[in-house]
N, C-alpha and C. Protein backbone atom coordinates (compact mmCIF):
# COMPACT_ATOMS: atom_id res chain seq x y z
N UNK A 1 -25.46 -8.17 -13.53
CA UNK A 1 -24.92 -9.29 -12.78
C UNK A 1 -23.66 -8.87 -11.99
N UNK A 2 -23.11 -8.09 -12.35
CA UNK A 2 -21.83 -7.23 -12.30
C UNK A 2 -22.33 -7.09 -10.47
N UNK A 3 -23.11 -5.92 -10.37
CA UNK A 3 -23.57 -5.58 -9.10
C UNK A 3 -23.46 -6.62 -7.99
N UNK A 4 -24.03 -7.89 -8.52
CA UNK A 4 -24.60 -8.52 -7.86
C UNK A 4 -23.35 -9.93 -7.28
N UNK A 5 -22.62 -9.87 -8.31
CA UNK A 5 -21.46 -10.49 -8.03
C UNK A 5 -20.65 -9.84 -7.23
N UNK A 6 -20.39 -8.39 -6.83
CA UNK A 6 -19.39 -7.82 -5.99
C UNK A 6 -20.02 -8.09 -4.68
N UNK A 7 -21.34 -7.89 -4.63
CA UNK A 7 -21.80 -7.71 -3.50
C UNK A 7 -21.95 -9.25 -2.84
N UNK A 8 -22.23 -10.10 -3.75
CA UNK A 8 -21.69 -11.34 -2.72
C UNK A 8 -20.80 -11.64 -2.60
N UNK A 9 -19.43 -11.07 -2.93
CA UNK A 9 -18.38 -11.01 -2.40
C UNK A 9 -17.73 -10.43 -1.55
N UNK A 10 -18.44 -9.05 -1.34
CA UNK A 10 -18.57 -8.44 -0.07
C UNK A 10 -19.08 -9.00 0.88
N UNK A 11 -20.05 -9.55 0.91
CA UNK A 11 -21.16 -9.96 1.79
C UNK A 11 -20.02 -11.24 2.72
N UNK A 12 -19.22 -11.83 1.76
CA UNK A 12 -18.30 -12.53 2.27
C UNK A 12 -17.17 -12.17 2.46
N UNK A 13 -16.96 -11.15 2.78
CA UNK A 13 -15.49 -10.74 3.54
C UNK A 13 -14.34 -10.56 2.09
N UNK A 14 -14.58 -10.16 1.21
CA UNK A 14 -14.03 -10.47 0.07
C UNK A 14 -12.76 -11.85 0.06
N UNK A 15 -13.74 -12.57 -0.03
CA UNK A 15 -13.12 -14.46 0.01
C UNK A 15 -13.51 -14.48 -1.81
N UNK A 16 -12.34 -15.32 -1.88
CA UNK A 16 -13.19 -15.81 -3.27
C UNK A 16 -13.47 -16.92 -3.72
N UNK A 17 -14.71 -16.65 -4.48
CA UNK A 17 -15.70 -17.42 -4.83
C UNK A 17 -15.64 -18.83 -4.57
N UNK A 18 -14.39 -18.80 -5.16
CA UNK A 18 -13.61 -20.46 -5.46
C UNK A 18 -13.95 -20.91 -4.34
N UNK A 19 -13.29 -20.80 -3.41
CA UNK A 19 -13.58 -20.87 -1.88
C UNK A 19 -14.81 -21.30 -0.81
N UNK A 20 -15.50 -20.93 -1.70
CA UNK A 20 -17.07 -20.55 -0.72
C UNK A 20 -17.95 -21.68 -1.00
N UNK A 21 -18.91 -21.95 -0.59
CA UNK A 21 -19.55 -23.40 -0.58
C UNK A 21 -21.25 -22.74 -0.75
N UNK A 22 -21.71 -24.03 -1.23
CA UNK A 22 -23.30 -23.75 -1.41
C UNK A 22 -23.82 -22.93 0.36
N UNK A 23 -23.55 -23.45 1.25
CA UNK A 23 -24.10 -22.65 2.25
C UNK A 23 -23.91 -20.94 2.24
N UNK A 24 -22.65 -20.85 1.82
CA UNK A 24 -22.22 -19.06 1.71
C UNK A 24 -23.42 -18.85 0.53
N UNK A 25 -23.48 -19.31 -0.66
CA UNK A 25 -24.65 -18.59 -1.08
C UNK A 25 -25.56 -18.30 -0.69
N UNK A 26 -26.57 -19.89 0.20
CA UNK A 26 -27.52 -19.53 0.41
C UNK A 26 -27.80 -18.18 1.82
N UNK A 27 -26.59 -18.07 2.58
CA UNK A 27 -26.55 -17.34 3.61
C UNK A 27 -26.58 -15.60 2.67
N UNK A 28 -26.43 -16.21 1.58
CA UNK A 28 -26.08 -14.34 0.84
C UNK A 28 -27.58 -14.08 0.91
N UNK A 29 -28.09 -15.10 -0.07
CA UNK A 29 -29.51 -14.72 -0.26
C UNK A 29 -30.47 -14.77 0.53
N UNK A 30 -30.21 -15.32 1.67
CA UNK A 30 -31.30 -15.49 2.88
C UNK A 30 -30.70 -13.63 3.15
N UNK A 31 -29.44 -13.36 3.32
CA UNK A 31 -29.62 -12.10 4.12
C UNK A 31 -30.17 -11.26 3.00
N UNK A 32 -30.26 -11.36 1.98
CA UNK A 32 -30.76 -10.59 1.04
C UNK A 32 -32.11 -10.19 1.32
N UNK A 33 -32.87 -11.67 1.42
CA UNK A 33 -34.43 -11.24 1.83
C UNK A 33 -34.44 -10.74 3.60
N UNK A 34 -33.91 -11.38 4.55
CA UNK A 34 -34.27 -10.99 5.53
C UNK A 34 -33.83 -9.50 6.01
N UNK A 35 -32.44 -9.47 5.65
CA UNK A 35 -31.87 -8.13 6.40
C UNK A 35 -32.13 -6.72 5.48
N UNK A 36 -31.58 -6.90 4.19
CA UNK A 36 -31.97 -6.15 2.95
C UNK A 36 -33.93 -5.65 2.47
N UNK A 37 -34.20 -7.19 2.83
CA UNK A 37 -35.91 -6.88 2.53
C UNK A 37 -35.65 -6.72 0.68
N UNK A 38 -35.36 -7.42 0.39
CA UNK A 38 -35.16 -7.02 -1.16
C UNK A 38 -36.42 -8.08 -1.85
N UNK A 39 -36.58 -7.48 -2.81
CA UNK A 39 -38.38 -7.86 -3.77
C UNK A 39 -38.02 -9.35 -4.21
N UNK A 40 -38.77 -10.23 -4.39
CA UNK A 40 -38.77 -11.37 -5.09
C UNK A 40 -37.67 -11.36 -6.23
N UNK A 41 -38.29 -10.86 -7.40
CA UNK A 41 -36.95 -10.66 -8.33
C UNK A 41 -36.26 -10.09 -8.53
N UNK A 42 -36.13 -9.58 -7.37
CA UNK A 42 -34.31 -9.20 -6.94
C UNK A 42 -33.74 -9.97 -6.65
N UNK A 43 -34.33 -10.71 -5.60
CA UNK A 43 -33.84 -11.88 -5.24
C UNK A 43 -32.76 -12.96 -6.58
N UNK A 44 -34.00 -13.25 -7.59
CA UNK A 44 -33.73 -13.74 -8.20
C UNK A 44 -32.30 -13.87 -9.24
N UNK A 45 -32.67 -12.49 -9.48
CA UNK A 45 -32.02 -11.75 -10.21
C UNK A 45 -30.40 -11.97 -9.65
N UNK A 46 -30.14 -11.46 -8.04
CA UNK A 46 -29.13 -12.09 -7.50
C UNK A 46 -28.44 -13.48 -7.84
N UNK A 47 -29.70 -14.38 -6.93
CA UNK A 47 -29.20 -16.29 -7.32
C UNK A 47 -28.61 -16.27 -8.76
N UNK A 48 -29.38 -15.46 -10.12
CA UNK A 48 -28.66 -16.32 -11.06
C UNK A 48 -27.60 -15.47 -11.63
N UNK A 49 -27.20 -14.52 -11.12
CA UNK A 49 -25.67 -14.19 -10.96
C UNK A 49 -24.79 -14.57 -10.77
N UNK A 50 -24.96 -15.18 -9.42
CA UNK A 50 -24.48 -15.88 -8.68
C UNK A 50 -24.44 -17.30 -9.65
N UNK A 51 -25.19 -17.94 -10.08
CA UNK A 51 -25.00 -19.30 -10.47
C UNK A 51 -24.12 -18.90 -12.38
N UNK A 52 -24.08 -17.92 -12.59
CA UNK A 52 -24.24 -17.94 -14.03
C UNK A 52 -21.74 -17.26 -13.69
N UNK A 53 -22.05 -16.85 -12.48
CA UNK A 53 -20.12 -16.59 -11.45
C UNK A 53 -19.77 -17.97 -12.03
N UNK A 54 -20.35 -18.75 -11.23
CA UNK A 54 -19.85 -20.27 -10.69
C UNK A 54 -19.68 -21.26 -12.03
N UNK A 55 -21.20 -21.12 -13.05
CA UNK A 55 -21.00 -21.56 -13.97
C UNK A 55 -20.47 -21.64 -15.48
N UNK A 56 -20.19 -19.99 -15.64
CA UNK A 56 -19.76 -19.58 -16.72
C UNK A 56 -18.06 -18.88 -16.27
N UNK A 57 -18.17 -18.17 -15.06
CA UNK A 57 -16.68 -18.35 -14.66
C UNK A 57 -15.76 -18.79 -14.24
N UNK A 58 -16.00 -19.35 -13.18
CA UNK A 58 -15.58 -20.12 -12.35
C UNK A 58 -15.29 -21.79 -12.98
N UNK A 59 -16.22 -22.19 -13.91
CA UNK A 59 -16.32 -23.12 -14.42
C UNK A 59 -16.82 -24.28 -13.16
N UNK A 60 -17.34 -24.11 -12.25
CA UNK A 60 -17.75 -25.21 -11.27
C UNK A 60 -18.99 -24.76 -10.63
N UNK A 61 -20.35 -25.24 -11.12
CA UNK A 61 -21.61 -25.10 -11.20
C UNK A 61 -21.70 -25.64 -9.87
N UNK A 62 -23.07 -24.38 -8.72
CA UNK A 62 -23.51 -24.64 -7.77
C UNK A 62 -24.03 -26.58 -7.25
N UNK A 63 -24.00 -26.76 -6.20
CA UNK A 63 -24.61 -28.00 -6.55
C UNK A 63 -26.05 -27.63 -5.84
N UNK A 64 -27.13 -28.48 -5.31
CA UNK A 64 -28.09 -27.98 -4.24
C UNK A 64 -27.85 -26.92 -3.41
N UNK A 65 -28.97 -25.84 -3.64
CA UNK A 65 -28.91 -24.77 -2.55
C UNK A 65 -30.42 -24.97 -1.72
N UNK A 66 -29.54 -25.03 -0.46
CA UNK A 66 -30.61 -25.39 0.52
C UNK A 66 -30.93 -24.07 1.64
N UNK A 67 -31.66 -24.11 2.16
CA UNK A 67 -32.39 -23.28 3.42
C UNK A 67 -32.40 -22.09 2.89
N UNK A 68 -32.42 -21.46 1.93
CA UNK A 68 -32.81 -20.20 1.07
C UNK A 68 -33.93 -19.71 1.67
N UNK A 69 -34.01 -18.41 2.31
CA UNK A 69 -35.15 -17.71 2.86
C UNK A 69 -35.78 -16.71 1.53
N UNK A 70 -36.72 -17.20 1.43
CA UNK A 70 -37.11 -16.36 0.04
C UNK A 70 -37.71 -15.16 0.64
N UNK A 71 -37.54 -14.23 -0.10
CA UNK A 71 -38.49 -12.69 0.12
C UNK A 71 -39.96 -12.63 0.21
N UNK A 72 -40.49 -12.21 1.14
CA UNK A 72 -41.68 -12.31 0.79
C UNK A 72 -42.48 -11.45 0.18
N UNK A 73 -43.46 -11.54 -0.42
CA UNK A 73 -44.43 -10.60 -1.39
C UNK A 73 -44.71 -9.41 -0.47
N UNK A 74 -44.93 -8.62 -0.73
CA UNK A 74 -45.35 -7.50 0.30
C UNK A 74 -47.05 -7.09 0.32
N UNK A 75 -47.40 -7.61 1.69
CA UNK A 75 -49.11 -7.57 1.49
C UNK A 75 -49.25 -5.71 1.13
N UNK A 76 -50.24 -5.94 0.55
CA UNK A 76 -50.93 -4.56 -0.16
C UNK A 76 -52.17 -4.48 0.79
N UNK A 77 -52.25 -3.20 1.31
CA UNK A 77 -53.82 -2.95 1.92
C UNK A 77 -54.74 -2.31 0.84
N UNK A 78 -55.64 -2.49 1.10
CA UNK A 78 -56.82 -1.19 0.20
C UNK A 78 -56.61 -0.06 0.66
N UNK A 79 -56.97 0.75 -0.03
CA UNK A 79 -57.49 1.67 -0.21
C UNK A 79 -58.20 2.30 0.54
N UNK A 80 -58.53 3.45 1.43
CA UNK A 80 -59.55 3.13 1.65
C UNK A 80 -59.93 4.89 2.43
N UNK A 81 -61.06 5.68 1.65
CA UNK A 81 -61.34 6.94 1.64
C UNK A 81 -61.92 6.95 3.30
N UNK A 82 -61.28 8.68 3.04
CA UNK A 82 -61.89 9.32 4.65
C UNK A 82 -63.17 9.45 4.11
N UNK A 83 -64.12 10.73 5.38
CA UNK A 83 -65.20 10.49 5.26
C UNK A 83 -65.05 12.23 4.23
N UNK A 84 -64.07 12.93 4.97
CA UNK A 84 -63.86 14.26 3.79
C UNK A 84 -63.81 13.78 2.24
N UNK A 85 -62.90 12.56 1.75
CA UNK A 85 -62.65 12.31 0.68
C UNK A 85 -63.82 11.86 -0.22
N UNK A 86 -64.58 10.67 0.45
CA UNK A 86 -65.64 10.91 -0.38
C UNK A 86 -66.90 11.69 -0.58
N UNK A 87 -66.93 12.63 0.83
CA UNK A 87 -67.26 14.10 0.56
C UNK A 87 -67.21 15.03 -0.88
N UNK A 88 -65.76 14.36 -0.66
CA UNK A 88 -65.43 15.80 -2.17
C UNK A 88 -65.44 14.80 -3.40
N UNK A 89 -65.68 13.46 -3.31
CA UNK A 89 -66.21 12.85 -4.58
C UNK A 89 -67.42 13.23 -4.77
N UNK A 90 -68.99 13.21 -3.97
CA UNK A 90 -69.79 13.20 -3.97
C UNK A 90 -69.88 14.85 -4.34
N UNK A 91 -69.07 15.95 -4.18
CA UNK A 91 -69.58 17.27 -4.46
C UNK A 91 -69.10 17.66 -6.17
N UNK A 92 -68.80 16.29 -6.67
CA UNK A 92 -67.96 16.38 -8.40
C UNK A 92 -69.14 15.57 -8.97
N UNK A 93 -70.03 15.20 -8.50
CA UNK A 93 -71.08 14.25 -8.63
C UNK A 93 -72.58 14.97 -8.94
N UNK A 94 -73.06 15.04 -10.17
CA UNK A 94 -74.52 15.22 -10.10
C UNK A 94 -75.35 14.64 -10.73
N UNK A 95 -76.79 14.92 -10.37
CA UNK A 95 -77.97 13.88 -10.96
C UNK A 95 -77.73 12.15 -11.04
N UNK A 96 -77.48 11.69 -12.23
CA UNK A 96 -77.97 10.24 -12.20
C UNK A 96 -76.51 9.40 -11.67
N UNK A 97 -75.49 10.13 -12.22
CA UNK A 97 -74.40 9.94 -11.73
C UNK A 97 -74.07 9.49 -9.84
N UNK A 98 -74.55 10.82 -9.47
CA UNK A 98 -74.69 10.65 -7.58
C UNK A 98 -75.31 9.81 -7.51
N UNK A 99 -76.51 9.30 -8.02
CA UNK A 99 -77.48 8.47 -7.37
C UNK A 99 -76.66 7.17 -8.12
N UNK A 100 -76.06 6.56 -9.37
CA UNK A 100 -75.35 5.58 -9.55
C UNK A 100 -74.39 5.15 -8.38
N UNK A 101 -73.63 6.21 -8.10
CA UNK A 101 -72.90 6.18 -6.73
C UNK A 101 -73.28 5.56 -6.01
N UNK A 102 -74.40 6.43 -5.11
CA UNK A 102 -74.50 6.20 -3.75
C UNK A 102 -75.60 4.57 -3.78
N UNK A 103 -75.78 3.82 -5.21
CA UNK A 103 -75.70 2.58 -5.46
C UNK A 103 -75.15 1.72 -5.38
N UNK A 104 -74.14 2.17 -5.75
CA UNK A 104 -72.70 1.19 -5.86
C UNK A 104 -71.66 1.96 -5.56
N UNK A 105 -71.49 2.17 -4.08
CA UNK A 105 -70.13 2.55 -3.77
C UNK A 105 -68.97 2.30 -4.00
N UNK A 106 -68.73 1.25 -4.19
CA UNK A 106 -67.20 0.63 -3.94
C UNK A 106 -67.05 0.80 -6.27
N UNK A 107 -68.18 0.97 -6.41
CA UNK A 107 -67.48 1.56 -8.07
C UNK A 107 -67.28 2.89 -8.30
N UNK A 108 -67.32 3.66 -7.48
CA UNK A 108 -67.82 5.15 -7.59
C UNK A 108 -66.58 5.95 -7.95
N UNK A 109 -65.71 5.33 -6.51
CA UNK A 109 -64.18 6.14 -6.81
C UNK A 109 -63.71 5.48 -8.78
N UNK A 110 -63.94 4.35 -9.32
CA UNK A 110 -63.37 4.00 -10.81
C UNK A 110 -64.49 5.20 -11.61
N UNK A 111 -65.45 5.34 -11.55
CA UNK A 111 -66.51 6.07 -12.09
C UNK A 111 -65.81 7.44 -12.47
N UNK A 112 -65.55 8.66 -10.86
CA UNK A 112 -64.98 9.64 -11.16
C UNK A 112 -63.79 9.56 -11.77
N UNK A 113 -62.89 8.54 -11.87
CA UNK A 113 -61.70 8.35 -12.14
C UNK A 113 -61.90 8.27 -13.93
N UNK A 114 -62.62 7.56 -14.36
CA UNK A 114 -63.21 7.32 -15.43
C UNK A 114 -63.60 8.14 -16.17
N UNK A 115 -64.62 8.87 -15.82
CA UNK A 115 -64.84 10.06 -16.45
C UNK A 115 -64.16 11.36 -16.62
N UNK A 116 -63.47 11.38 -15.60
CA UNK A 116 -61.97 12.41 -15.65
C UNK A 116 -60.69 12.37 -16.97
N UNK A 117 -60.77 10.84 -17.04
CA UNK A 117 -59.58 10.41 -18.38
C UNK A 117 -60.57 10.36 -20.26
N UNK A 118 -60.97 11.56 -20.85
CA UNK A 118 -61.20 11.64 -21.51
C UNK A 118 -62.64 10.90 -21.98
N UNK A 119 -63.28 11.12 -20.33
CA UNK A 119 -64.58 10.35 -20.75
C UNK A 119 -64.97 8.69 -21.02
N UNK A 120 -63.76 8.22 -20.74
CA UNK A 120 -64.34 6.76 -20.66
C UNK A 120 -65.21 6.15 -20.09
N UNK A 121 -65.91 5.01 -20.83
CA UNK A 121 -66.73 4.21 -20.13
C UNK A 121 -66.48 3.47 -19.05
N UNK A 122 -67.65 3.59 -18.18
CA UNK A 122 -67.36 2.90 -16.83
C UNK A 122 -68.37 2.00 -16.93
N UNK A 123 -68.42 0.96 -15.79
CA UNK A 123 -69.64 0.08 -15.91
C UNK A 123 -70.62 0.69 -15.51
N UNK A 124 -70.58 1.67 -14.58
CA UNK A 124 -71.71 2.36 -13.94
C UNK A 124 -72.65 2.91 -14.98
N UNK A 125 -72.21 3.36 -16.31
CA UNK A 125 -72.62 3.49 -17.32
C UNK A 125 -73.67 3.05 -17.76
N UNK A 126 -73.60 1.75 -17.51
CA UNK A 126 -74.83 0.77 -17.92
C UNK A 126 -76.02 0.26 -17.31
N UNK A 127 -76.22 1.22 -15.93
CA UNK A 127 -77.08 0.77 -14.93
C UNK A 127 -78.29 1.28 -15.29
């Protein structure tokens, strides 16, 4: 919390706390997500720093925090093999195995992966 308390005090010109109004928070944490790009619970992690300053030190608990720009999740793409890559899956591949594959592609890459970690079962297993 330590961290997180200096830095919204930086963030404000080193003013203190006492001083500062629900908008200076929410302006900390909006720049947090927008300018910083910082993860959801970081975010979080921040706000209740911040509220735990106000309420356990300060002794004068936030009231409504409004226009808070929350962080957003960060979209994830797939995955997604060249035509070399699953080349060189298919050349680690023989008999019933390849032909399970070239069945069910989109299980193939968990398959080799599978059988690499001490032989575990895959679903392909069961076809």
């Amino acid at each position: 919390y330590l961290y997180w308390i200096k830095d919204y005090i930086r963030f404000n010109n080193y003013e203190h706390p006492q001083n500062l109004t629900e908008k200076d928070v929410s302006d900390y944490l909006t720049h947090l997500a927008v300018t910083r790009n910082v993860s959801i619970s970081t975010q979080k992690i921040a706000l209740n720093a911040i509220v735990f300053l106000y309420k356990r030190i300060i002794k004068n608990p936030l009231g409504q925090l409004t226009d808070i720009q929350r962080s957003k999740k960060p979209v994830k793409l797939p995955t997604v093999f060249t035509r070399d890559e699953i080349n060189n899956i298919f050349t680690h591949l023989s008999g019933e195995y390849a032909v399970k594959a070239l069945a069910h592609p989109c299980a193939s890459y968990t398959h080799v992966m599978n059988k690499g970690a001490n032989a575990v079962k895959s679903p392909l297993d069961n076809l």
